[in-house]
C-alpha atoms as a PDB file:
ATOM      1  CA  UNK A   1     146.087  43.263  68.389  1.00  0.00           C
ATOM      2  CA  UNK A   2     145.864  44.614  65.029  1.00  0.00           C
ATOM      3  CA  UNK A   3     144.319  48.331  64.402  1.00  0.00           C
ATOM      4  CA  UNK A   4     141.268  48.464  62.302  1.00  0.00           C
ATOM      5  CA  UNK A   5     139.880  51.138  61.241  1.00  0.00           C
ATOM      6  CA  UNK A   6     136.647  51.127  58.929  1.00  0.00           C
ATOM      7  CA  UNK A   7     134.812  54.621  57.478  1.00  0.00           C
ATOM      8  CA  UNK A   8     131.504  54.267  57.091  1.00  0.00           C
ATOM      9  CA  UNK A   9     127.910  55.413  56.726  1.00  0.00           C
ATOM     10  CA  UNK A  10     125.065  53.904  57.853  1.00  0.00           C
ATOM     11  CA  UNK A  11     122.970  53.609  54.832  1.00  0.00           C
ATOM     12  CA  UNK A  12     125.897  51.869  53.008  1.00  0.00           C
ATOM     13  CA  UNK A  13     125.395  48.161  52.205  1.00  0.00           C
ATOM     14  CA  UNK A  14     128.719  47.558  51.640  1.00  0.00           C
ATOM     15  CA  UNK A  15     129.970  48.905  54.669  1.00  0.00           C
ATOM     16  CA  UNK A  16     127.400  46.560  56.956  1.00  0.00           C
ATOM     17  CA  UNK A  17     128.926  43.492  54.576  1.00  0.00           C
ATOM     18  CA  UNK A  18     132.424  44.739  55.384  1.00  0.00           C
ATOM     19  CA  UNK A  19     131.671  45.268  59.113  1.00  0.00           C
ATOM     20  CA  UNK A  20     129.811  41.670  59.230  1.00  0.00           C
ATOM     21  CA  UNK A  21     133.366  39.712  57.632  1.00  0.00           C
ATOM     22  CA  UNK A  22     135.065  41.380  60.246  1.00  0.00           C
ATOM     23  CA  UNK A  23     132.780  40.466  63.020  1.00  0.00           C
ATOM     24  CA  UNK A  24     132.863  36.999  61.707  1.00  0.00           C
ATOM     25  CA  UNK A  25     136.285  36.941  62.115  1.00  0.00           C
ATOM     26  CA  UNK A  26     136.240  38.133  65.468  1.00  0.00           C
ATOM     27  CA  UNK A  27     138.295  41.166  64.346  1.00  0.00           C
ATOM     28  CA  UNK A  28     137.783  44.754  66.737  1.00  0.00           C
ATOM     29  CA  UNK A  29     137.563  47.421  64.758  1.00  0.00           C
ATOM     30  CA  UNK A  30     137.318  51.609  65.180  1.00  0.00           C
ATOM     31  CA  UNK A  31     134.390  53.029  63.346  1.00  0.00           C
ATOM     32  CA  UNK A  32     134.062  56.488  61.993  1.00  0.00           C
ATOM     33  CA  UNK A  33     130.557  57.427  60.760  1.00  0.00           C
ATOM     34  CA  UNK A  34     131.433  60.183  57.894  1.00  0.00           C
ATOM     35  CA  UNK A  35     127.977  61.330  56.369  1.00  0.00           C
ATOM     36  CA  UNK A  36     127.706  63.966  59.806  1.00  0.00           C
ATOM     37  CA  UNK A  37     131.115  64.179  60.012  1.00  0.00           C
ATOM     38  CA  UNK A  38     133.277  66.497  56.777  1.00  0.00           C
ATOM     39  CA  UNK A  39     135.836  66.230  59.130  1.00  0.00           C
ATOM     40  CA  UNK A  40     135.852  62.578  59.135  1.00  0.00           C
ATOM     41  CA  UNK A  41     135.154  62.584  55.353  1.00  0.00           C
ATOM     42  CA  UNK A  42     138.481  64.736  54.330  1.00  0.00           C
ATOM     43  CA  UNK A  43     140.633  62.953  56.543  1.00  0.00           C
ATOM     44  CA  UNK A  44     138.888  59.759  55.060  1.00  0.00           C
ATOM     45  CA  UNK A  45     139.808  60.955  51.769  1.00  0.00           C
ATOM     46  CA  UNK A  46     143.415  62.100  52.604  1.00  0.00           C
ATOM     47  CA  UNK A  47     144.372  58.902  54.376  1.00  0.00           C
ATOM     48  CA  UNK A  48     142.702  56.744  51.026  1.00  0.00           C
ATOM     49  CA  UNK A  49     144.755  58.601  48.492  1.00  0.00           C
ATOM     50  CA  UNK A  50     141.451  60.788  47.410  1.00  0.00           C
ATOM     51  CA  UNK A  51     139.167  57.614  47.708  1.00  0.00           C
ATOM     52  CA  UNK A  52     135.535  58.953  48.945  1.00  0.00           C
ATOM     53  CA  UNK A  53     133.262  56.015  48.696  1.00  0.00           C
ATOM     54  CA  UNK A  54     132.828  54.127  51.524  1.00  0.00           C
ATOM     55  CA  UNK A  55     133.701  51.955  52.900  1.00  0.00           C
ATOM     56  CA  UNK A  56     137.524  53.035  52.976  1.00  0.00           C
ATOM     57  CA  UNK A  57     139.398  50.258  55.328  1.00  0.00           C
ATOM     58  CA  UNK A  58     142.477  50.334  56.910  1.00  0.00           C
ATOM     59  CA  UNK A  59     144.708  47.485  59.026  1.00  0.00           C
ATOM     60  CA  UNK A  60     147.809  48.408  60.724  1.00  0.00           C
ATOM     61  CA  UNK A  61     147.721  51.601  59.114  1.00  0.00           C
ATOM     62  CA  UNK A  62     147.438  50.683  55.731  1.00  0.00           C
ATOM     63  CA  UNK A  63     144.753  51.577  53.120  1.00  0.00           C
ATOM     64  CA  UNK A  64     143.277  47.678  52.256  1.00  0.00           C
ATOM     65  CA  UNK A  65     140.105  50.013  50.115  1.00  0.00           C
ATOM     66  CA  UNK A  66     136.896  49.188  50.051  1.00  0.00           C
ATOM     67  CA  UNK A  67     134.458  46.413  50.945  1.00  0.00           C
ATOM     68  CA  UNK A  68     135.216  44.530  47.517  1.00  0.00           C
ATOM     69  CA  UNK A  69     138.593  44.730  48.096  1.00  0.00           C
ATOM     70  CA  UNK A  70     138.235  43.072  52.200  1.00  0.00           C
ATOM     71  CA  UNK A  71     136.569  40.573  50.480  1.00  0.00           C
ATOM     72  CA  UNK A  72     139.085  39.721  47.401  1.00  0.00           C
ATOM     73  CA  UNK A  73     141.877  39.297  50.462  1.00  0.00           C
ATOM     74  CA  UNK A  74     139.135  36.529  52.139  1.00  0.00           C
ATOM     75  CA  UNK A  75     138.637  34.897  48.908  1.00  0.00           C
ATOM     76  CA  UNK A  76     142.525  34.521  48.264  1.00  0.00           C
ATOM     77  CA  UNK A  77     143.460  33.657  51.799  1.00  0.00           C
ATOM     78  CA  UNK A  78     145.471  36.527  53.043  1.00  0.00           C
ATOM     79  CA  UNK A  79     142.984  38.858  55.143  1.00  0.00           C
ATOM     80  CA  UNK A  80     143.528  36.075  58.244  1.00  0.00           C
ATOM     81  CA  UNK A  81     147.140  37.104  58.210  1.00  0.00           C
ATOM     82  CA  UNK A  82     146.450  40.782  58.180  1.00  0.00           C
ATOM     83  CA  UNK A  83     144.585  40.560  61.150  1.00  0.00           C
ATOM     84  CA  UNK A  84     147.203  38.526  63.446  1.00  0.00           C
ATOM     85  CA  UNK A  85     149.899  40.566  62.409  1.00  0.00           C
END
């Protein structure tokens, strides 16, 4: 199964639409809540390449961005492949 990991916060809108496309897809994902974490946030922002909105997404280890971005791979067809790989 594919890793997902997904930074978040819960106030963010675009993290719950990010977290509901994956759900829809029946896709597991990891879940890091940064707004109590700086921890979380600096390695968020280390692993994105100094990205610090949320959310930041990853599959298999690699930095897909943010929610628009999740979204953009949907729209052209690709995200299903990300997620069986």
């Amino acid at each position: 199964m594919t890793k997902i990991e997904i930074y978040t916060t819960p106030l963010c809108g675009f993290c719950h639409a990010a977290k509901r496309l994956l759900n829809k897809k029946g896709a597991a994902f990891t879940e890091y809540d940064v707004s109590r974490d700086p921890e979380k946030r600096q390695e968020m922002m280390r692993r994105a390449n100094g990205g610090y909105t949320v959310p930041q997404i990853f599959i298999a280890g690699n930095h897909i961005g943010g929610c628009d971005d999740l979204f953009e791979l949907e729209h052209e067809g690709r995200l299903d492949a990300l997620l069986a790989a």
